[in-house]
C-alpha atoms as a PDB file:
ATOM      1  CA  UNK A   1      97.492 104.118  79.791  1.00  0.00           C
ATOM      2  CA  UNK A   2      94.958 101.653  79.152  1.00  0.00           C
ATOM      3  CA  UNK A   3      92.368 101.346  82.118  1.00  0.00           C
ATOM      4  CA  UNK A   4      92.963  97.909  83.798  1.00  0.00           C
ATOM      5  CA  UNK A   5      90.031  94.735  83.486  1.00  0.00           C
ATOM      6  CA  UNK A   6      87.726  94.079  86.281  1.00  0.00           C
ATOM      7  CA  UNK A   7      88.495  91.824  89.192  1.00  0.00           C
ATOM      8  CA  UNK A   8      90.907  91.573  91.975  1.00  0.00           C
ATOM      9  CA  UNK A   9      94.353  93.380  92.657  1.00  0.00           C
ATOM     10  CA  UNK A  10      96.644  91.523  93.998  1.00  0.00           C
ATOM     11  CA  UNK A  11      99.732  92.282  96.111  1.00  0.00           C
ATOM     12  CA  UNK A  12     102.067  89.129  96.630  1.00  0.00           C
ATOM     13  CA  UNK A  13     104.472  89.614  99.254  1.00  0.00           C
ATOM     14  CA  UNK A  14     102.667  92.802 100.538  1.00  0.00           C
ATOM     15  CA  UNK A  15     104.452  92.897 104.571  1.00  0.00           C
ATOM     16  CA  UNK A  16     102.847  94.464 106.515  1.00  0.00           C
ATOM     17  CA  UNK A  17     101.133  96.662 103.934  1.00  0.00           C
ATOM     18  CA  UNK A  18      97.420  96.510 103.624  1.00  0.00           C
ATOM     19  CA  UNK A  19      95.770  99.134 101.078  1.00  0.00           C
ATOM     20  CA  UNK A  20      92.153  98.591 100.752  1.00  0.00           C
ATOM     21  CA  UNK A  21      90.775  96.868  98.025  1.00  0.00           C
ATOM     22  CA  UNK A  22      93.386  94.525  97.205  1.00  0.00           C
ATOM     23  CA  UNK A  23      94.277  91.133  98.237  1.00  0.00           C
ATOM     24  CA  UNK A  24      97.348  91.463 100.327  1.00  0.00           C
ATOM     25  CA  UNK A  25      99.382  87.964 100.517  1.00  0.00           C
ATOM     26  CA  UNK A  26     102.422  87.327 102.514  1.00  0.00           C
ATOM     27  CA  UNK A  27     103.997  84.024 103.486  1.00  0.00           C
ATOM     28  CA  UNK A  28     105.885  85.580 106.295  1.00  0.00           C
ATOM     29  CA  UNK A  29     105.044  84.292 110.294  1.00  0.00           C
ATOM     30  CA  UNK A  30     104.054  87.639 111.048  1.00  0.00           C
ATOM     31  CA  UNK A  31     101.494  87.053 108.820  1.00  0.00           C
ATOM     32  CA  UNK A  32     101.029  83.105 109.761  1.00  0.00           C
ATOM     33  CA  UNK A  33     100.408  84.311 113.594  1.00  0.00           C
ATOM     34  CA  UNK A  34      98.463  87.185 113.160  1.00  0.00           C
ATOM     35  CA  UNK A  35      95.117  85.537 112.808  1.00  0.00           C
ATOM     36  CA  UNK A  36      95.949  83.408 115.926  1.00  0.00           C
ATOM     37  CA  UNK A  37      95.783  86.190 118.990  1.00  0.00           C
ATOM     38  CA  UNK A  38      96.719  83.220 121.582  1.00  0.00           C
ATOM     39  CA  UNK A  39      99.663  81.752 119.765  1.00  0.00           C
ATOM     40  CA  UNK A  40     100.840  85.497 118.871  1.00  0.00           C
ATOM     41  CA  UNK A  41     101.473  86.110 122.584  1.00  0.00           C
ATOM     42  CA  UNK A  42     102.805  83.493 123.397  1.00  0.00           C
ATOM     43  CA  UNK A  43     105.179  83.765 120.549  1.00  0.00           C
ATOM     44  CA  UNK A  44     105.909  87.275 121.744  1.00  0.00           C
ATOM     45  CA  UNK A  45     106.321  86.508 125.447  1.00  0.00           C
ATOM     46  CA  UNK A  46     108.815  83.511 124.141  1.00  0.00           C
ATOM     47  CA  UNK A  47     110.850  85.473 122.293  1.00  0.00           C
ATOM     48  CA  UNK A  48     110.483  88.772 123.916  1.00  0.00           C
ATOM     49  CA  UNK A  49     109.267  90.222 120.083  1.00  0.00           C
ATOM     50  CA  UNK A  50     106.537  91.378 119.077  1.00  0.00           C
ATOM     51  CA  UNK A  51     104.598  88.438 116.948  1.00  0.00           C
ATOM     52  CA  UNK A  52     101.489  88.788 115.017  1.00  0.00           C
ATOM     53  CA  UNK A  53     100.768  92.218 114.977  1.00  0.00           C
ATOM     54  CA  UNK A  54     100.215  92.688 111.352  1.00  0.00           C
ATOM     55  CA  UNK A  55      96.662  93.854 110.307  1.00  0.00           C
ATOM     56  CA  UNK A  56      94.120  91.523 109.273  1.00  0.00           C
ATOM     57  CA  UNK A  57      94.003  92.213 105.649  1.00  0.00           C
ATOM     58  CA  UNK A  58      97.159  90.444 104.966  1.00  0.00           C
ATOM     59  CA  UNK A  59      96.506  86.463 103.927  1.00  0.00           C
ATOM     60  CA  UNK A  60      98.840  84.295 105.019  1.00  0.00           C
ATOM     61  CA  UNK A  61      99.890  82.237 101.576  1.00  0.00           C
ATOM     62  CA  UNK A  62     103.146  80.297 101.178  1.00  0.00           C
ATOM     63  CA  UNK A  63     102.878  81.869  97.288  1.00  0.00           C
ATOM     64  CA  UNK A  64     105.941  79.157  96.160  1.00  0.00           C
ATOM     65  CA  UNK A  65     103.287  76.594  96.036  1.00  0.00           C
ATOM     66  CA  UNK A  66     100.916  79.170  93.838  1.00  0.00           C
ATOM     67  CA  UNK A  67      98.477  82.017  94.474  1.00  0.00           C
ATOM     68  CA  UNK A  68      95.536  79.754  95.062  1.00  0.00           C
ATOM     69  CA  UNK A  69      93.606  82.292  92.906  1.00  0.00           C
ATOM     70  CA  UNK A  70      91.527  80.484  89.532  1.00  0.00           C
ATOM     71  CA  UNK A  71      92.655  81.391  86.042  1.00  0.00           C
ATOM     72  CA  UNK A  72      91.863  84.770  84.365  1.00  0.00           C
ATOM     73  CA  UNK A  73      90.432  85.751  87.451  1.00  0.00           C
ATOM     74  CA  UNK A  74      92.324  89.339  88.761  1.00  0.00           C
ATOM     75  CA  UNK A  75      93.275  92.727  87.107  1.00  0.00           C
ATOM     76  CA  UNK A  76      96.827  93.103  88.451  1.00  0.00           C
ATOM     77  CA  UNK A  77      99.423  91.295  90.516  1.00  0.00           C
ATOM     78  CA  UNK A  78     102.118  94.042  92.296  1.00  0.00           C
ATOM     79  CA  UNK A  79     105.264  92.027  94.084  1.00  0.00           C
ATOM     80  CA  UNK A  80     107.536  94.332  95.356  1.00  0.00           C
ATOM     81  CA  UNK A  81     111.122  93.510  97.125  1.00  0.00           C
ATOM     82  CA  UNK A  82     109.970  89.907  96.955  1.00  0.00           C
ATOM     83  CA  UNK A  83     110.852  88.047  93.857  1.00  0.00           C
ATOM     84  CA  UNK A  84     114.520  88.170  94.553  1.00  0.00           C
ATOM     85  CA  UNK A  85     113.830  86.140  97.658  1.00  0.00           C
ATOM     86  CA  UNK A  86     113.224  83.195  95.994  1.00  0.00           C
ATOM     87  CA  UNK A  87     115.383  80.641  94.217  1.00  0.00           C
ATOM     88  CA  UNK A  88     114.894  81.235  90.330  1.00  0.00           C
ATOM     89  CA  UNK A  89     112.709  78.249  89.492  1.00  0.00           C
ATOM     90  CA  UNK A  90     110.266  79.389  92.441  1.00  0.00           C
ATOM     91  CA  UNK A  91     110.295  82.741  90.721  1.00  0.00           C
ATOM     92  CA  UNK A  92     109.516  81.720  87.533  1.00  0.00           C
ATOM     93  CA  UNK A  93     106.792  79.169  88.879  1.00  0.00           C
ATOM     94  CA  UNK A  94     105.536  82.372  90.647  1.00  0.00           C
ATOM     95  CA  UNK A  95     105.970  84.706  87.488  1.00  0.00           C
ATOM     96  CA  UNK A  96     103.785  82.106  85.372  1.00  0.00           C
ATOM     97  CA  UNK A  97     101.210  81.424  88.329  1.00  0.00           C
ATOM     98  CA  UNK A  98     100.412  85.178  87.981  1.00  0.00           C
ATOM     99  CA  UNK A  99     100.215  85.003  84.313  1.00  0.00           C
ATOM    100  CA  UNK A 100      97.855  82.605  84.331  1.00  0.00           C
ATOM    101  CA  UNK A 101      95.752  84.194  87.109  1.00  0.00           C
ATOM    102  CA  UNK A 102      95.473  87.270  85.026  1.00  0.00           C
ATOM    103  CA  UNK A 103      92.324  88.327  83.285  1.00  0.00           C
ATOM    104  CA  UNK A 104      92.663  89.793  79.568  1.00  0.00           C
ATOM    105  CA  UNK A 105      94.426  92.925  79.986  1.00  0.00           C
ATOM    106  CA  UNK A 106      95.310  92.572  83.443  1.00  0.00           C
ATOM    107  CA  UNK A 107      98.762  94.016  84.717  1.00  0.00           C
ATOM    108  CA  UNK A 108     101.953  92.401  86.644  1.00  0.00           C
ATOM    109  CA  UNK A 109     104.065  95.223  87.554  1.00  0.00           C
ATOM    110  CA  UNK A 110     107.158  93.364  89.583  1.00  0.00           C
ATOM    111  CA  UNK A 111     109.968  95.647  91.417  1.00  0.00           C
ATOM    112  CA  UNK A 112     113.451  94.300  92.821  1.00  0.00           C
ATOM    113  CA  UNK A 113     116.382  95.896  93.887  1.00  0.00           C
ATOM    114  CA  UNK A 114     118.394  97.868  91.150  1.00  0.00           C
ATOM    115  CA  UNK A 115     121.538  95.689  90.800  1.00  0.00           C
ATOM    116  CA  UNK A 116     123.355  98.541  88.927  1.00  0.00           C
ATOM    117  CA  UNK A 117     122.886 101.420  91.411  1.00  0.00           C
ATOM    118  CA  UNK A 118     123.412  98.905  94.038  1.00  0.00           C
ATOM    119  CA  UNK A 119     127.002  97.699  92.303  1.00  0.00           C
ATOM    120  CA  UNK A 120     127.592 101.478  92.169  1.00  0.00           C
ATOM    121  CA  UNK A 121     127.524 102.342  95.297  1.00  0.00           C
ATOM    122  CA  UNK A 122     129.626  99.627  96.021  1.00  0.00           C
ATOM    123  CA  UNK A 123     132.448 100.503  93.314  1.00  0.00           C
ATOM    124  CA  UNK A 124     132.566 104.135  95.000  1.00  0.00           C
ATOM    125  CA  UNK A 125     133.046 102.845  98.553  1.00  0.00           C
ATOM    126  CA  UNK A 126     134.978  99.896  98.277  1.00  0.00           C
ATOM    127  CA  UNK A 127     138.278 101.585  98.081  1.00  0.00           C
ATOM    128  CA  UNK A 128     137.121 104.345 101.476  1.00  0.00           C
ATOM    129  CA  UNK A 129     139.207 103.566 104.721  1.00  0.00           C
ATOM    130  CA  UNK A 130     137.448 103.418 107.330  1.00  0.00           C
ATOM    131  CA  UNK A 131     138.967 103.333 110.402  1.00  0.00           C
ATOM    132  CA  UNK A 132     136.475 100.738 111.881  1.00  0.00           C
ATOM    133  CA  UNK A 133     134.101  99.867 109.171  1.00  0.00           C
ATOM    134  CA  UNK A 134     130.760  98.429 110.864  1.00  0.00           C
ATOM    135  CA  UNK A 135     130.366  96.007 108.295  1.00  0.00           C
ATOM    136  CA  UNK A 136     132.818  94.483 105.130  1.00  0.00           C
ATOM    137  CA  UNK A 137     131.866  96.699 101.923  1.00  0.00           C
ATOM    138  CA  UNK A 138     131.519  92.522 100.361  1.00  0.00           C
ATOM    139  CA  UNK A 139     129.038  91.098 103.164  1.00  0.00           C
ATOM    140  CA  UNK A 140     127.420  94.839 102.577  1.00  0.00           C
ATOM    141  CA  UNK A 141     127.266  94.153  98.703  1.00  0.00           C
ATOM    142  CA  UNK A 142     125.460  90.977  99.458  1.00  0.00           C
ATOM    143  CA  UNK A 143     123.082  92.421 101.882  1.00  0.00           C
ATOM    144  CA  UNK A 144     122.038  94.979  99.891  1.00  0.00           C
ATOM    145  CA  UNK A 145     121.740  92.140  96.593  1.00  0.00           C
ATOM    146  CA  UNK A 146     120.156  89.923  98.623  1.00  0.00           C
ATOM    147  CA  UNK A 147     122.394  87.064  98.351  1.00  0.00           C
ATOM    148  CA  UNK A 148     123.333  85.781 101.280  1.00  0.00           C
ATOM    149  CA  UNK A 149     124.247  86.534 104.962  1.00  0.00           C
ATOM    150  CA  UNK A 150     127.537  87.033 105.973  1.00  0.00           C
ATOM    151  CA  UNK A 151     127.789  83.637 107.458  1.00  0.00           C
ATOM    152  CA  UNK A 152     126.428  80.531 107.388  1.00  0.00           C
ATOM    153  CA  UNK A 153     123.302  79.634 109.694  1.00  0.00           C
ATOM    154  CA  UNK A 154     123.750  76.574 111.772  1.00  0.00           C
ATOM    155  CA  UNK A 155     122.257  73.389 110.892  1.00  0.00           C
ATOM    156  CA  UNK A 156     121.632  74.664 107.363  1.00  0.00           C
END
């Protein structure tokens, strides 16, 4: 393995997650609220959640309208669980942002769910009574793919 370039590591979609040394970027509103102590309790005491308790080495970043990072400017982007979250043009916008943010010889390592071992499991349990299943093995299927929720949202 070839040692990576200098410059920043990058982890888009990071969570909660904050390892030191790398810019950690999540567009969640955990990590909108958790620079804003005030808002974050009232956000908690209006919802009766906890809101805003993420450390503060995660950047709030909607990363759908880019990384905000200049060209050829990190050693490595890491995404994982996130890519399959977006719609695929905002993936691919994402997929070439990074590119182009890379240095020469810089890394983008990208991990999503592993559609086969997911489908698996699936084939062997579909066909399993249950007496009271907690959930359909379909809306399960689609859970676990990250397709879609069982039912529609209102107003959406």
């Amino acid at each position: 393995m070839t040692a990576l370039p200098s410059g920043p590591l990058v982890n888009v979609g990071s969570g909660p997650e904050s390892p030191a040394g790398w810019i950690n970027i999540d567009g969640s509103a955990q990590a909108w609220f958790s620079p804003h102590p005030a808002l974050s309790r009232l956000a908690t005491r209006l919802t009766g959640r906890p809101v805003g308790h993420w450390p503060s080495g995660v950047v709030y970043r909607d990363v759908r309208k880019g990384l905000g990072l200049p060209p050829a400017s990190v050693a490595a982007v890491f995404s994982s669980h996130f890519v399959e979250h977006l719609y695929r043009d905002e993936a691919l916008a994402f997929l070439r942002d990074a590119h182009r943010a890379l240095g020469p010889g810089g890394a983008c390592r990208i991990v999503v769910p592993d559609v086969a071992a997911i489908v698996d499991w699936y084939l062997e349990r579909r066909s399993q009574p249950q007496a009271r299943p907690a959930q359909a093995s379909s809306d399960m299927l689609m859970g676990l793919l990250g397709v879609h929720a069982p039912r529609r949202s209102a107003g959406k």
